[in-house]
C-alpha atoms as a PDB file:
ATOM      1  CA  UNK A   1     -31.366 -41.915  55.525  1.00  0.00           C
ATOM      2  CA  UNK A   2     -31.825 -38.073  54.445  1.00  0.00           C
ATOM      3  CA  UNK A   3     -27.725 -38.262  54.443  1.00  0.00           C
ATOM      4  CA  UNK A   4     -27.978 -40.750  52.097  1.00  0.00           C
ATOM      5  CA  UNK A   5     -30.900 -38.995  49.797  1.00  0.00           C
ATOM      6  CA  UNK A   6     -28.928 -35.477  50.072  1.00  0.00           C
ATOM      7  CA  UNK A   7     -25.496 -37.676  48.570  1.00  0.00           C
ATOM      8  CA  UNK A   8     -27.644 -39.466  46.014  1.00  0.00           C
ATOM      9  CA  UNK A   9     -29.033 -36.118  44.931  1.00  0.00           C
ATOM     10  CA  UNK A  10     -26.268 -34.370  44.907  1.00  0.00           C
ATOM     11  CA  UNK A  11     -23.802 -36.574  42.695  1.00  0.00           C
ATOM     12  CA  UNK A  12     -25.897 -36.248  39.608  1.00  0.00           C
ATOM     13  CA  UNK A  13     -25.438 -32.318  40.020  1.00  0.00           C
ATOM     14  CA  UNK A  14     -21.889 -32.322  40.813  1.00  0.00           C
ATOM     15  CA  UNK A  15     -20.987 -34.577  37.841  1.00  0.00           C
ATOM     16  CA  UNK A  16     -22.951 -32.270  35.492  1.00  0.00           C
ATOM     17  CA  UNK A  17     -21.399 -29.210  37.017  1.00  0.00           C
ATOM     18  CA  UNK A  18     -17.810 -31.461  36.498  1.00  0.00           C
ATOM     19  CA  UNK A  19     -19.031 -31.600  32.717  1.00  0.00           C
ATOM     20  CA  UNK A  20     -19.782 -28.496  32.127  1.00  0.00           C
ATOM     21  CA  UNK A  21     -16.584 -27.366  33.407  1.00  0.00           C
ATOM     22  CA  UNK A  22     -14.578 -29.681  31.656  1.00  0.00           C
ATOM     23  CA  UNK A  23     -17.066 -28.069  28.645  1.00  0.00           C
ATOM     24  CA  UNK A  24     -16.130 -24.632  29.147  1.00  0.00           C
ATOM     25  CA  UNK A  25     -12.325 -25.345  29.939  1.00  0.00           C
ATOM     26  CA  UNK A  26     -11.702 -27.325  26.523  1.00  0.00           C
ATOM     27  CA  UNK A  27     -13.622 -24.798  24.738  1.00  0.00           C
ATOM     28  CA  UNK A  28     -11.948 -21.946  26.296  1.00  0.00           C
ATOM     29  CA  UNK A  29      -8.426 -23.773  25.350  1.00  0.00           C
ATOM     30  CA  UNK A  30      -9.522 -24.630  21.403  1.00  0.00           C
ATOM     31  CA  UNK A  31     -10.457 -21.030  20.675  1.00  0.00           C
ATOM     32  CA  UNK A  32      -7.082 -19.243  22.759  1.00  0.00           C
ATOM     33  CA  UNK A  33      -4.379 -21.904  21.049  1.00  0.00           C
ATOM     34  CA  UNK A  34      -4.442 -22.614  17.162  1.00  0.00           C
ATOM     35  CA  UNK A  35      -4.390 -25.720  15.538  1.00  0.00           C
ATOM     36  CA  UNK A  36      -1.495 -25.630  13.763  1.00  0.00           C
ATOM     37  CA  UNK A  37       1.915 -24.233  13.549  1.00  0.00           C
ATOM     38  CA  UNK A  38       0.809 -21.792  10.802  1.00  0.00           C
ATOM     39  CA  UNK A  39      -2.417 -20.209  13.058  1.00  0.00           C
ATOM     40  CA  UNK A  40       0.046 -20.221  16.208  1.00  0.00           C
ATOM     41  CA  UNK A  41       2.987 -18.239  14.012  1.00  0.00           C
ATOM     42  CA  UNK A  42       0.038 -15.803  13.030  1.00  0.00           C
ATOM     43  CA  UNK A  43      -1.024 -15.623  16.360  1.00  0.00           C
ATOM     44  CA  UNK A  44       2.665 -14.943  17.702  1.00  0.00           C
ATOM     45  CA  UNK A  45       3.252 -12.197  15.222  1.00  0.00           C
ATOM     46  CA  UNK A  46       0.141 -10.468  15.957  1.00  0.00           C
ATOM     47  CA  UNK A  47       1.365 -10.251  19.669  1.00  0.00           C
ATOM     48  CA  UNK A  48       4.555  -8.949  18.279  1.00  0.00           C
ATOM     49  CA  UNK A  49       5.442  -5.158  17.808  1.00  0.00           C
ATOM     50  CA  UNK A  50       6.362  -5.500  14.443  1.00  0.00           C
ATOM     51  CA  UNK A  51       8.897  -3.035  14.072  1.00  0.00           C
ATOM     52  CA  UNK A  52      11.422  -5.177  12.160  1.00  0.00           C
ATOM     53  CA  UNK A  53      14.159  -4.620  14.280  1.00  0.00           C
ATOM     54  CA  UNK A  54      16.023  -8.166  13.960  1.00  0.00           C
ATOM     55  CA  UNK A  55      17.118  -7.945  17.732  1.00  0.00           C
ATOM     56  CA  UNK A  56      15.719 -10.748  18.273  1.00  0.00           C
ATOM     57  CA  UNK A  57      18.610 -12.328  16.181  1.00  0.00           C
ATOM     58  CA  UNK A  58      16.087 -12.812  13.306  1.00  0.00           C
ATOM     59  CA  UNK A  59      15.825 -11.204  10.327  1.00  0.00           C
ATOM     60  CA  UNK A  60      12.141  -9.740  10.839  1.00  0.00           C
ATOM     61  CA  UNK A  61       9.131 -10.531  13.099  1.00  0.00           C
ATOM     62  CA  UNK A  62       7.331 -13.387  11.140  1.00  0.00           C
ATOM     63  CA  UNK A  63      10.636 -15.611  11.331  1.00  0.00           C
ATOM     64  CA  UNK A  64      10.586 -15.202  14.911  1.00  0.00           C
ATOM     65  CA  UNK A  65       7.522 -15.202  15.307  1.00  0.00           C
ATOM     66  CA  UNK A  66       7.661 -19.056  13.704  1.00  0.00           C
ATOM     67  CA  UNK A  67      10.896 -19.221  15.763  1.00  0.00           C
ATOM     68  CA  UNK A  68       8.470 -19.337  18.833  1.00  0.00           C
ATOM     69  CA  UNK A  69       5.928 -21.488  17.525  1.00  0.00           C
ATOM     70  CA  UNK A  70       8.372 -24.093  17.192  1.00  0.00           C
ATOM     71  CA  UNK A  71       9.650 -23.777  20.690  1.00  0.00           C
ATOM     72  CA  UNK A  72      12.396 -20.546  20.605  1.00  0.00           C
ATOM     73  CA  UNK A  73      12.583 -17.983  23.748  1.00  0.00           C
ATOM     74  CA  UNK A  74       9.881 -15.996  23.964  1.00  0.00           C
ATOM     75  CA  UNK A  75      11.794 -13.015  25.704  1.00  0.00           C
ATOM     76  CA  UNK A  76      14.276 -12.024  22.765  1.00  0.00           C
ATOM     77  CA  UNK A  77      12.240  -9.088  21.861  1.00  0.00           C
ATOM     78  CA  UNK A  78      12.991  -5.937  23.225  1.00  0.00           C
ATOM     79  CA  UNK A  79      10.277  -3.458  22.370  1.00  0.00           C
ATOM     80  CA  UNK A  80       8.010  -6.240  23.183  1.00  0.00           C
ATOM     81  CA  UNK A  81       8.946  -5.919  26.773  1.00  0.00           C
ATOM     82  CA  UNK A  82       7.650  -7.751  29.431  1.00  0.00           C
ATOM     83  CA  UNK A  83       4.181  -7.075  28.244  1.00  0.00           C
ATOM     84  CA  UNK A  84       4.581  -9.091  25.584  1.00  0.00           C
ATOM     85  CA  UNK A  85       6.512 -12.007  27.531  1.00  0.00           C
ATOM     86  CA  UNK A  86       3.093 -12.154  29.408  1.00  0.00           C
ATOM     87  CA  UNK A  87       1.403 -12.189  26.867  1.00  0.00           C
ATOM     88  CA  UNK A  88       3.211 -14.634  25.107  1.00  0.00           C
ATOM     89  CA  UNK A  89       3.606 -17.190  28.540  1.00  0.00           C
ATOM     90  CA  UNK A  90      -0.488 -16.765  28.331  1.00  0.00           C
ATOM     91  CA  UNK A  91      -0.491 -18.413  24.660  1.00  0.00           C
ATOM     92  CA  UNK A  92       2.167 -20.671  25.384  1.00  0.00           C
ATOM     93  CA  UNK A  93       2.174 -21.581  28.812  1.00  0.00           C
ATOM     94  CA  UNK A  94       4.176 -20.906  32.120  1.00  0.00           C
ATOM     95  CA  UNK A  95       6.717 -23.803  31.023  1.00  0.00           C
ATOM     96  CA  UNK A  96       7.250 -21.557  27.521  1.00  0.00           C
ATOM     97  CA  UNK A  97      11.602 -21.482  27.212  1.00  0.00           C
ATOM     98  CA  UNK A  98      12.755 -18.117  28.692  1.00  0.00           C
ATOM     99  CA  UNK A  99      16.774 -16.934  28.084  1.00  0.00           C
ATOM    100  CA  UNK A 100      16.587 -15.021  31.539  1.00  0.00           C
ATOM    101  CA  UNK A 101      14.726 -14.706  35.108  1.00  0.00           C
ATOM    102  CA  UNK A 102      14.824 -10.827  34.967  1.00  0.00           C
ATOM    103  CA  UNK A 103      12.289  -9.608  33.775  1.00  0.00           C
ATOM    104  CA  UNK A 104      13.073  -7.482  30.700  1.00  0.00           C
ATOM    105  CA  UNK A 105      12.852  -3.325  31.346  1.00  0.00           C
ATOM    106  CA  UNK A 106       9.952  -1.384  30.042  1.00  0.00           C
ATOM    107  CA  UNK A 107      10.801  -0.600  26.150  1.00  0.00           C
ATOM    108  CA  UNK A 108      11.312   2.901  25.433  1.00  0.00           C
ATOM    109  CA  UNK A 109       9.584   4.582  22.031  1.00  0.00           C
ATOM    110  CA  UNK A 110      12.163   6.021  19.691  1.00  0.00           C
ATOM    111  CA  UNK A 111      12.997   7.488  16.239  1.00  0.00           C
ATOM    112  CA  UNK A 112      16.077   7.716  14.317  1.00  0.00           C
ATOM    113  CA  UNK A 113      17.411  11.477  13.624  1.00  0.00           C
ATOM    114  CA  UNK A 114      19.954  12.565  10.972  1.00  0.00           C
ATOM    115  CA  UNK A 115      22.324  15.744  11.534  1.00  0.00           C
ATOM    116  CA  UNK A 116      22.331  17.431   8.553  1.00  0.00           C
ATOM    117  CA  UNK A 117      24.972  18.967   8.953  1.00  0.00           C
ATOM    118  CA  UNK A 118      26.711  15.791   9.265  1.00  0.00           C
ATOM    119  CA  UNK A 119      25.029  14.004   6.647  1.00  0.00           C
ATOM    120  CA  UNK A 120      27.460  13.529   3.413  1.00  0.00           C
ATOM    121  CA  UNK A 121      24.664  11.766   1.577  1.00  0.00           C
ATOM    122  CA  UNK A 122      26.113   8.246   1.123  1.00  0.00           C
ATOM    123  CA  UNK A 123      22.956   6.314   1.331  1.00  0.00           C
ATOM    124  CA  UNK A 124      24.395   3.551   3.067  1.00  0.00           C
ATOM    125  CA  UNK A 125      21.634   3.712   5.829  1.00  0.00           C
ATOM    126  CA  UNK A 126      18.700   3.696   3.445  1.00  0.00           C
ATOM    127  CA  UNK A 127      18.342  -0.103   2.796  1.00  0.00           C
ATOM    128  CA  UNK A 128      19.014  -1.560   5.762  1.00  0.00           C
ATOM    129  CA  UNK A 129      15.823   0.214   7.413  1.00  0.00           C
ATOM    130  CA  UNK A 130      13.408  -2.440   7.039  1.00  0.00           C
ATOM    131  CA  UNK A 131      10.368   0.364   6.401  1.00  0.00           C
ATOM    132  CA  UNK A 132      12.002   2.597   4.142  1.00  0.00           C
ATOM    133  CA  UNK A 133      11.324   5.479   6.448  1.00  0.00           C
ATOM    134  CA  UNK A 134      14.570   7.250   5.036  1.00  0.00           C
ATOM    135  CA  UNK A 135      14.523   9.994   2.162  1.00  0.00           C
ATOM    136  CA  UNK A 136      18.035  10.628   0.251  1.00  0.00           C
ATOM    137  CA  UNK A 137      19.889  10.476  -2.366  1.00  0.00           C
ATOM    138  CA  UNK A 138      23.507   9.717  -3.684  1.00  0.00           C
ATOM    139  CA  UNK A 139      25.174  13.410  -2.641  1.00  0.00           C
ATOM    140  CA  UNK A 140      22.237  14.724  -0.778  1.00  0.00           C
ATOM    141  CA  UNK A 141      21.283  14.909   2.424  1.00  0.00           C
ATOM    142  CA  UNK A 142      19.169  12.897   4.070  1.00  0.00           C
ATOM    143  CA  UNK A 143      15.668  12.958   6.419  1.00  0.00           C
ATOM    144  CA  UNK A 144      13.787  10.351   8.424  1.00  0.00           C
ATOM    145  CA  UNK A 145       9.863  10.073   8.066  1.00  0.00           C
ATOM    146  CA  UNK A 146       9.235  10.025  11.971  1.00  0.00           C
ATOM    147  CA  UNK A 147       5.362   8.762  11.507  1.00  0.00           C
ATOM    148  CA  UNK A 148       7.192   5.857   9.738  1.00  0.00           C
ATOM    149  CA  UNK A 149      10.722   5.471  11.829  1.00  0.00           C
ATOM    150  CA  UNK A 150       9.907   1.899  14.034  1.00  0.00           C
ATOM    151  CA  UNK A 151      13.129   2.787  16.064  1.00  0.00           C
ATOM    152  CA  UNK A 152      15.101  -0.012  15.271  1.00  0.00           C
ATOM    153  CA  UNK A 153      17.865   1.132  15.148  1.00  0.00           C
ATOM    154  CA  UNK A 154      19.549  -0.551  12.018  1.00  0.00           C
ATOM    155  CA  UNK A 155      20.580   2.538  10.031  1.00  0.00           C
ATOM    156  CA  UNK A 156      23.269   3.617  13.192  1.00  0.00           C
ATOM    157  CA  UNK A 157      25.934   0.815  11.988  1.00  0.00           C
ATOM    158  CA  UNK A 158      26.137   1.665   8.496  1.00  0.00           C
ATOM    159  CA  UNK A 159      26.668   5.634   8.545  1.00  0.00           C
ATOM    160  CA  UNK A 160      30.551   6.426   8.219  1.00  0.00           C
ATOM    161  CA  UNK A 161      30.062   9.607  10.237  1.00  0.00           C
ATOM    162  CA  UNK A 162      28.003   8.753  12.898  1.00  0.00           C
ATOM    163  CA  UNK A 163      25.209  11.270  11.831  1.00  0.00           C
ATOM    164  CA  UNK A 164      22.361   8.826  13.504  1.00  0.00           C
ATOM    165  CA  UNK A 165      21.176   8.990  16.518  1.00  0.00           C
ATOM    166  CA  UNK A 166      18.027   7.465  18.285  1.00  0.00           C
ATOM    167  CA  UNK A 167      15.866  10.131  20.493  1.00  0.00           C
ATOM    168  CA  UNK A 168      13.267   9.087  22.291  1.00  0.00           C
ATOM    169  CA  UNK A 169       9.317  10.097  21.651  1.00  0.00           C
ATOM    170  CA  UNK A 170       7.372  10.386  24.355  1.00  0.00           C
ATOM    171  CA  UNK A 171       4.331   7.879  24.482  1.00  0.00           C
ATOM    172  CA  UNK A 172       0.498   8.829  24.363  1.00  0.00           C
ATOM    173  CA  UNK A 173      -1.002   9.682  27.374  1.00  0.00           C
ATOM    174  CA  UNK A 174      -2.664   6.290  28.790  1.00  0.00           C
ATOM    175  CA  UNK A 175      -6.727   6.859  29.721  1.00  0.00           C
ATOM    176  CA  UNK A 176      -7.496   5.296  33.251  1.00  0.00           C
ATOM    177  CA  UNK A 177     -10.040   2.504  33.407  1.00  0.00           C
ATOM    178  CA  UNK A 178     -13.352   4.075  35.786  1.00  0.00           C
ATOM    179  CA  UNK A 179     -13.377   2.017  38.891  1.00  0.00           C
ATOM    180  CA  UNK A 180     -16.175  -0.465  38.987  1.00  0.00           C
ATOM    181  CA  UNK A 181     -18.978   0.587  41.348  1.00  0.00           C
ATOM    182  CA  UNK A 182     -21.908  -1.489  42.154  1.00  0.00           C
ATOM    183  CA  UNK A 183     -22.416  -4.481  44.103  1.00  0.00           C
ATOM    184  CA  UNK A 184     -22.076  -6.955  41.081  1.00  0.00           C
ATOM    185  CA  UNK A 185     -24.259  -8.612  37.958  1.00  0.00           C
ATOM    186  CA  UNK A 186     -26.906 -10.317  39.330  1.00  0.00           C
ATOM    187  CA  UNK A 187     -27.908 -11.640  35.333  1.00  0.00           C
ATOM    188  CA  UNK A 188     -30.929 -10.389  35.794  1.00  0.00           C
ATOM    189  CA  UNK A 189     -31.194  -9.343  32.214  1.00  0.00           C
ATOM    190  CA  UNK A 190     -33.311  -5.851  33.041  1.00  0.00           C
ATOM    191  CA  UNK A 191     -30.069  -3.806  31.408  1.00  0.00           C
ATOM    192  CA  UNK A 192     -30.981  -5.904  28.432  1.00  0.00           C
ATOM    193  CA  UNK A 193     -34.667  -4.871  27.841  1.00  0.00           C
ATOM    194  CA  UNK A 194     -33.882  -0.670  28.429  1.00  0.00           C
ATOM    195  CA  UNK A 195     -30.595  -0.758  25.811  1.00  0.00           C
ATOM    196  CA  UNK A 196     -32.251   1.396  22.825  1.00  0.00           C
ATOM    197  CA  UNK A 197     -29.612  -0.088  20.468  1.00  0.00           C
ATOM    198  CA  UNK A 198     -30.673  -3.812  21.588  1.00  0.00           C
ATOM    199  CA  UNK A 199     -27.339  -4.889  22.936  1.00  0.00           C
ATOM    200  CA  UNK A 200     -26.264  -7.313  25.567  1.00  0.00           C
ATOM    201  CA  UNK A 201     -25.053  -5.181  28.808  1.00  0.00           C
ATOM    202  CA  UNK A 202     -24.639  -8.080  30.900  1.00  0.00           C
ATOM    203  CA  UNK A 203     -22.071  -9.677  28.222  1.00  0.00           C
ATOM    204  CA  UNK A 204     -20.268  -6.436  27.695  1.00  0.00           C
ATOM    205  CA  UNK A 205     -19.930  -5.530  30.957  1.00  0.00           C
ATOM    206  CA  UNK A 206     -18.366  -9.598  31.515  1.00  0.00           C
ATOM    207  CA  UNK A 207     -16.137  -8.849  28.381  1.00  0.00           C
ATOM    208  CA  UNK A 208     -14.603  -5.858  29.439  1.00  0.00           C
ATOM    209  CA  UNK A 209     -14.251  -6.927  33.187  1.00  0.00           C
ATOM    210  CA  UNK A 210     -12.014  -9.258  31.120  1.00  0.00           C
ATOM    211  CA  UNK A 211     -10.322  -6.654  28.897  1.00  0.00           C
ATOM    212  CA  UNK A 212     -11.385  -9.296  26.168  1.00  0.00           C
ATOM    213  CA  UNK A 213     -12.048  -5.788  23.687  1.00  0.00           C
ATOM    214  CA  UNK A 214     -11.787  -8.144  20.444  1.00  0.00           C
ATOM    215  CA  UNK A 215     -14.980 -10.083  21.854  1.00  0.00           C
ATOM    216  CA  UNK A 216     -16.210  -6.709  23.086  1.00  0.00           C
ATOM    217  CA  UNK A 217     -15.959  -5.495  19.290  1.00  0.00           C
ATOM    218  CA  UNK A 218     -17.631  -8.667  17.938  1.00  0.00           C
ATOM    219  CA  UNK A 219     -21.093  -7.906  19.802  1.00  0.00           C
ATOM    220  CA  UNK A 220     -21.119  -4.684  18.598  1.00  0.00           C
ATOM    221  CA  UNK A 221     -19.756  -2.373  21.715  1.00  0.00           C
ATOM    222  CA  UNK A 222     -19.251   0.206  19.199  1.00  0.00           C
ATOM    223  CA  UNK A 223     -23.259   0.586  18.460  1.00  0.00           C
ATOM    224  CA  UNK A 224     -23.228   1.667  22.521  1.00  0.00           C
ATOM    225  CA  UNK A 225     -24.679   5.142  22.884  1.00  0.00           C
ATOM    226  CA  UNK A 226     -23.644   5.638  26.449  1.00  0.00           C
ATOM    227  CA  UNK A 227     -27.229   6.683  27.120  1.00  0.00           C
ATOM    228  CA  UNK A 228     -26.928   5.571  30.504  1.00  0.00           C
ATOM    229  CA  UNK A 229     -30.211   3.720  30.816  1.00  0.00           C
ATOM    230  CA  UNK A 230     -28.917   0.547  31.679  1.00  0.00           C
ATOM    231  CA  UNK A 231     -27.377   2.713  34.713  1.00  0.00           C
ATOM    232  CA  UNK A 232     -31.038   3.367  35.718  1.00  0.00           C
ATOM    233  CA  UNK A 233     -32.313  -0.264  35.865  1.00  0.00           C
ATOM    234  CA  UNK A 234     -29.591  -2.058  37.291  1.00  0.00           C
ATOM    235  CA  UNK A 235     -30.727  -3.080  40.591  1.00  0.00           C
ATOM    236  CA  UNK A 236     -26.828  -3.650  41.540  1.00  0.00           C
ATOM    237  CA  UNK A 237     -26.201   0.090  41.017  1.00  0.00           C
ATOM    238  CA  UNK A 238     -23.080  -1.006  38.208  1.00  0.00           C
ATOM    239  CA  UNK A 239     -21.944   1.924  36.359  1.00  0.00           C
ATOM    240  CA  UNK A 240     -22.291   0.519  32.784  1.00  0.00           C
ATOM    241  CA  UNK A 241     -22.383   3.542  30.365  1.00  0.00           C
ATOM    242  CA  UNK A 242     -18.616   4.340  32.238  1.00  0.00           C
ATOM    243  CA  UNK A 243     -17.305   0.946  32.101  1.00  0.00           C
ATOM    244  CA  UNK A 244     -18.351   0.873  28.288  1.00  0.00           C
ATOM    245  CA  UNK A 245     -17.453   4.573  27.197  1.00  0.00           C
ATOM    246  CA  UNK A 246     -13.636   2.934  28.476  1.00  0.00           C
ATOM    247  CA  UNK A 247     -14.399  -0.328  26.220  1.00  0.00           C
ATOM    248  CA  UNK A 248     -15.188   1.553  23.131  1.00  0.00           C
ATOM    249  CA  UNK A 249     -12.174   3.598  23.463  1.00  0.00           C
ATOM    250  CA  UNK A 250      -9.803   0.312  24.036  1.00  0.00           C
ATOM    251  CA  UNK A 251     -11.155  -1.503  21.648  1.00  0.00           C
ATOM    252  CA  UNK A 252     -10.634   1.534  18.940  1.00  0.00           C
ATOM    253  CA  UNK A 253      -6.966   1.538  20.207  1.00  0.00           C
ATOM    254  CA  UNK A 254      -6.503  -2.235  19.548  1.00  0.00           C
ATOM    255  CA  UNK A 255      -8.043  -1.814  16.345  1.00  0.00           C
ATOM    256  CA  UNK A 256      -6.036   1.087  15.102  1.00  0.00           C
ATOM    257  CA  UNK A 257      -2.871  -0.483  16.777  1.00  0.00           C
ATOM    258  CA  UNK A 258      -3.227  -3.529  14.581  1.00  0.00           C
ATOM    259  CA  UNK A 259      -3.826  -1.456  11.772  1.00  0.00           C
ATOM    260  CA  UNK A 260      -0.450   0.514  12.230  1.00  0.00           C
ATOM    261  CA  UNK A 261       1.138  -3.076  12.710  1.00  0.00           C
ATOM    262  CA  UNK A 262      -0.248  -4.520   9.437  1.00  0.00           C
ATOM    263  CA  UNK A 263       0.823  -1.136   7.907  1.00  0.00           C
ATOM    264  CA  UNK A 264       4.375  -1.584   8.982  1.00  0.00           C
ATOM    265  CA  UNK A 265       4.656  -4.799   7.627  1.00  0.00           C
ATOM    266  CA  UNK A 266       3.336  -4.262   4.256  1.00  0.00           C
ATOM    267  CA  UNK A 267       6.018  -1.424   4.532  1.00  0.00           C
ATOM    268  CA  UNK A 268       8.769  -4.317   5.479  1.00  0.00           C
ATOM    269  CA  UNK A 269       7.327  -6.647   2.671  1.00  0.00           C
ATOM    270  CA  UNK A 270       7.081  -3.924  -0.138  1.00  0.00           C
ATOM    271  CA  UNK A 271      11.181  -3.110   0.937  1.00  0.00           C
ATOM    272  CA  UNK A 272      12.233  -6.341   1.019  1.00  0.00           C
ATOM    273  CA  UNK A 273      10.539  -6.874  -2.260  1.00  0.00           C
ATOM    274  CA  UNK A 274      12.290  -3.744  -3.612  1.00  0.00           C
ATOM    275  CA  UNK A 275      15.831  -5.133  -2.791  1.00  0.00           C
ATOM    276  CA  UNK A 276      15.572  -8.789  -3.733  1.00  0.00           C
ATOM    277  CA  UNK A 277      14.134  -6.926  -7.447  1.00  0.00           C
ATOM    278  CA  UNK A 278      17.611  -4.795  -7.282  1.00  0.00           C
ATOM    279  CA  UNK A 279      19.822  -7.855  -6.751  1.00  0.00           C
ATOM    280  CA  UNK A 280      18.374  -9.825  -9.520  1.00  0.00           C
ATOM    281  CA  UNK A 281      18.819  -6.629 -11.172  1.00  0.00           C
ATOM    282  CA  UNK A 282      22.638  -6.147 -10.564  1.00  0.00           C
ATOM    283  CA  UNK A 283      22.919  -9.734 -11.067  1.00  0.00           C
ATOM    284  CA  UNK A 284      21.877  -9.361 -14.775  1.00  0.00           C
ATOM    285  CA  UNK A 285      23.868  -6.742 -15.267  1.00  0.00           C
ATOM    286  CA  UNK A 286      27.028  -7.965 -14.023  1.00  0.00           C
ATOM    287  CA  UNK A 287      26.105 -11.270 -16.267  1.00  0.00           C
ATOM    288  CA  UNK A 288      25.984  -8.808 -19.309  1.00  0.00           C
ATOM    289  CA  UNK A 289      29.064  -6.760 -18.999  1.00  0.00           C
ATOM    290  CA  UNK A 290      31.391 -10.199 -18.097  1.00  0.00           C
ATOM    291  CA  UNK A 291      29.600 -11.614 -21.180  1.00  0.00           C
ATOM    292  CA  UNK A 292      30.805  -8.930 -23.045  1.00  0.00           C
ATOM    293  CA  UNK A 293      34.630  -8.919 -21.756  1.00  0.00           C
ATOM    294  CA  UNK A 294      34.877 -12.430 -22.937  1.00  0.00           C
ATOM    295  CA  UNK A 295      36.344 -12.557 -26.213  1.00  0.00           C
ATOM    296  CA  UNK A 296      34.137 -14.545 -28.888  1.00  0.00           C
ATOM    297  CA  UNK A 297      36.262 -17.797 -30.131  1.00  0.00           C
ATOM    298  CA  UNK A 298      37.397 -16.777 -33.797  1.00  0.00           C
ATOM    299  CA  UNK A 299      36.244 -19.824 -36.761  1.00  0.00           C
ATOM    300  CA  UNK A 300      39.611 -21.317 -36.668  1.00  0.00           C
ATOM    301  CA  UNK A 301      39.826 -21.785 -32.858  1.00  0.00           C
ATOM    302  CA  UNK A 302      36.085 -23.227 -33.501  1.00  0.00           C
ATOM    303  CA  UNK A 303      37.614 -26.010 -35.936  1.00  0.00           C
ATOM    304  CA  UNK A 304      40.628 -26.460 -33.897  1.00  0.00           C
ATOM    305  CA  UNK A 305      38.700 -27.309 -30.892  1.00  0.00           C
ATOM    306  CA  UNK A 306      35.670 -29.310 -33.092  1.00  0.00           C
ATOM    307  CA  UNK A 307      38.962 -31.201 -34.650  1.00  0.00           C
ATOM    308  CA  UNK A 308      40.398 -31.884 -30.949  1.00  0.00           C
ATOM    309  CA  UNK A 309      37.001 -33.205 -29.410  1.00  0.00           C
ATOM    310  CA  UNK A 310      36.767 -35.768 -32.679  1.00  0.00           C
ATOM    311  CA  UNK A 311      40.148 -36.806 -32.075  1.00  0.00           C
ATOM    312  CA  UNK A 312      39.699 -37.662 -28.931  1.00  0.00           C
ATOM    313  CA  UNK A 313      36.146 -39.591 -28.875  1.00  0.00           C
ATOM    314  CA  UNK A 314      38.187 -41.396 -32.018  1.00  0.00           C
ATOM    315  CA  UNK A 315      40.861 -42.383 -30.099  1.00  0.00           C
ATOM    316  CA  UNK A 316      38.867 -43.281 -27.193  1.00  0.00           C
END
């Protein structure tokens, strides 16, 4: 009999626990994957490293990135590296189409230098680099911007004298995560009441446990003062202010990264801009010097070929 009570209580509370599950997990799924093909492609490129490099055997990172959303290998990028194949299997799924089981090396950072004493000034590598990060002109020598070089390595093929070479830049120095000491949130919600800046410890502290720093950002982790109170009431002895000062700092170097990437492709957008305007340009011109070297029919060939057509519809 109390078998039977324990089983009849008990189902109620597992199917609600089943629900809110099933709650969580569908929620969890609409916010990660977008709705349409358009949100996914946005989401793609802003995985992406946007340096424009066409590697990927398309001619910039938003076609590939719309390449992928449509079902294309997700491993074709190779500054991405195998970050960003992880990344991308966590949007798309473990079954997402791969080109190879290796897993793709560790992308080195580099930037394009010009010998100048090499250099004869052709400036046949300035258009193809998709951010305009090279200075010449016709007969002088030429310089790369290195804040702006993306390393892609598309100005090499078109110099005649092999003045181009690719160095590479050594990265910023990565800051360790503090280990997490305490015995574990408890929700007890006492961090909560001592934050002077009225902030949710307890959330930030589950945010950043997931590296979710975008979520982090949204609750205002920045506003954090480090003040270490929350330190001082946590009855599982966490060490908050540490695990946040680390937050703040990755979530300022996601921001600023995206801000570089969106910077880089208004770059790409302005250059591709430029040379579609110069085509249309040449075009016109060439369509006004061969209109000029035809010669202009004389009034007799005008009546002999007015005299031709009437013939002709007459006979007809």
């Amino acid at each position: 009999m109390a078998l039977m009570e324990a089983i009849t209580t008990s189902v109620p509370g597992l199917i609600v626990g089943l629900l809110l599950f099933f709650a969580a997990a569908a929620t969890w799924l609409q916010r990660r994957i977008p709705k349409d093909e358009t949100a996914l492609a946005d989401r793609i490129e802003s995985l992406l490293p946007l340096t424009q490099c066409a590697q990927c055997g398309h001619p910039g990172c938003r076609p590939y990135a719309e390449a992928v959303a449509e079902g294309a290998a997700i491993d074709l990028c190779p500054p991405g590296g195998p970050d960003l194949v992880a990344e991308l299997k966590d949007l798309m799924g473990d079954q997402a189409p791969v080109t190879s089981s290796v897993t793709a090396p560790e992308p080195t950072s580099l930037v394009a230098i010009i010998d100048p004493a090499a250099c004869i000034g052709c400036t046949l590598c300035l258009d193809p680099c998709p951010v305009d990060a090279i200075v010449g002109a016709q007969g002088f020598m030429h310089t790369v911007i290195e804040k702006e070089c993306t390393g892609c390595e598309l100005c090499i093929a078109p110099c005649p004298v092999d003045c181009i070479s690719l160095v590479a830049v050594e990265p910023p120095k990565a800051v360790q995560a503090p280990p997490l000491i305490g015995k574990g949130c408890i929700n007890c919600g006492q961090c909560i009441d001592a934050c002077p800046v009225a902030l949710a410890p307890d959330q930030l502290l589950k945010l950043s446990a997931a590296e979710d720093w975008e979520a982090a950002e949204a609750i205002d982790l920045q506003r954090c003062i480090q003040c270490k109170l929350c330190d001082r009431v946590c009855p599982s002895e966490i060490n908050l202010a540490a695990r946040f000062g680390y937050a703040k700092h990755m979530g300022r170097t996601q921001r600023a990264e995206t801000l570089e990437k969106n910077r880089i492709k208004a770059r790409f957008e302005a250059h591709e801009t430029r040379l579609i305007a110069r085509q249309s340009e040449a075009d016109q011109r060439r369509a006004k010097r061969l209109a000029r070297l035809r010669p202009n029919p004389s009034p007799a060939e005008d009546a002999d070929k007015s005299t031709s057509a009437n013939t002709s519809s007459g006979g007809s």
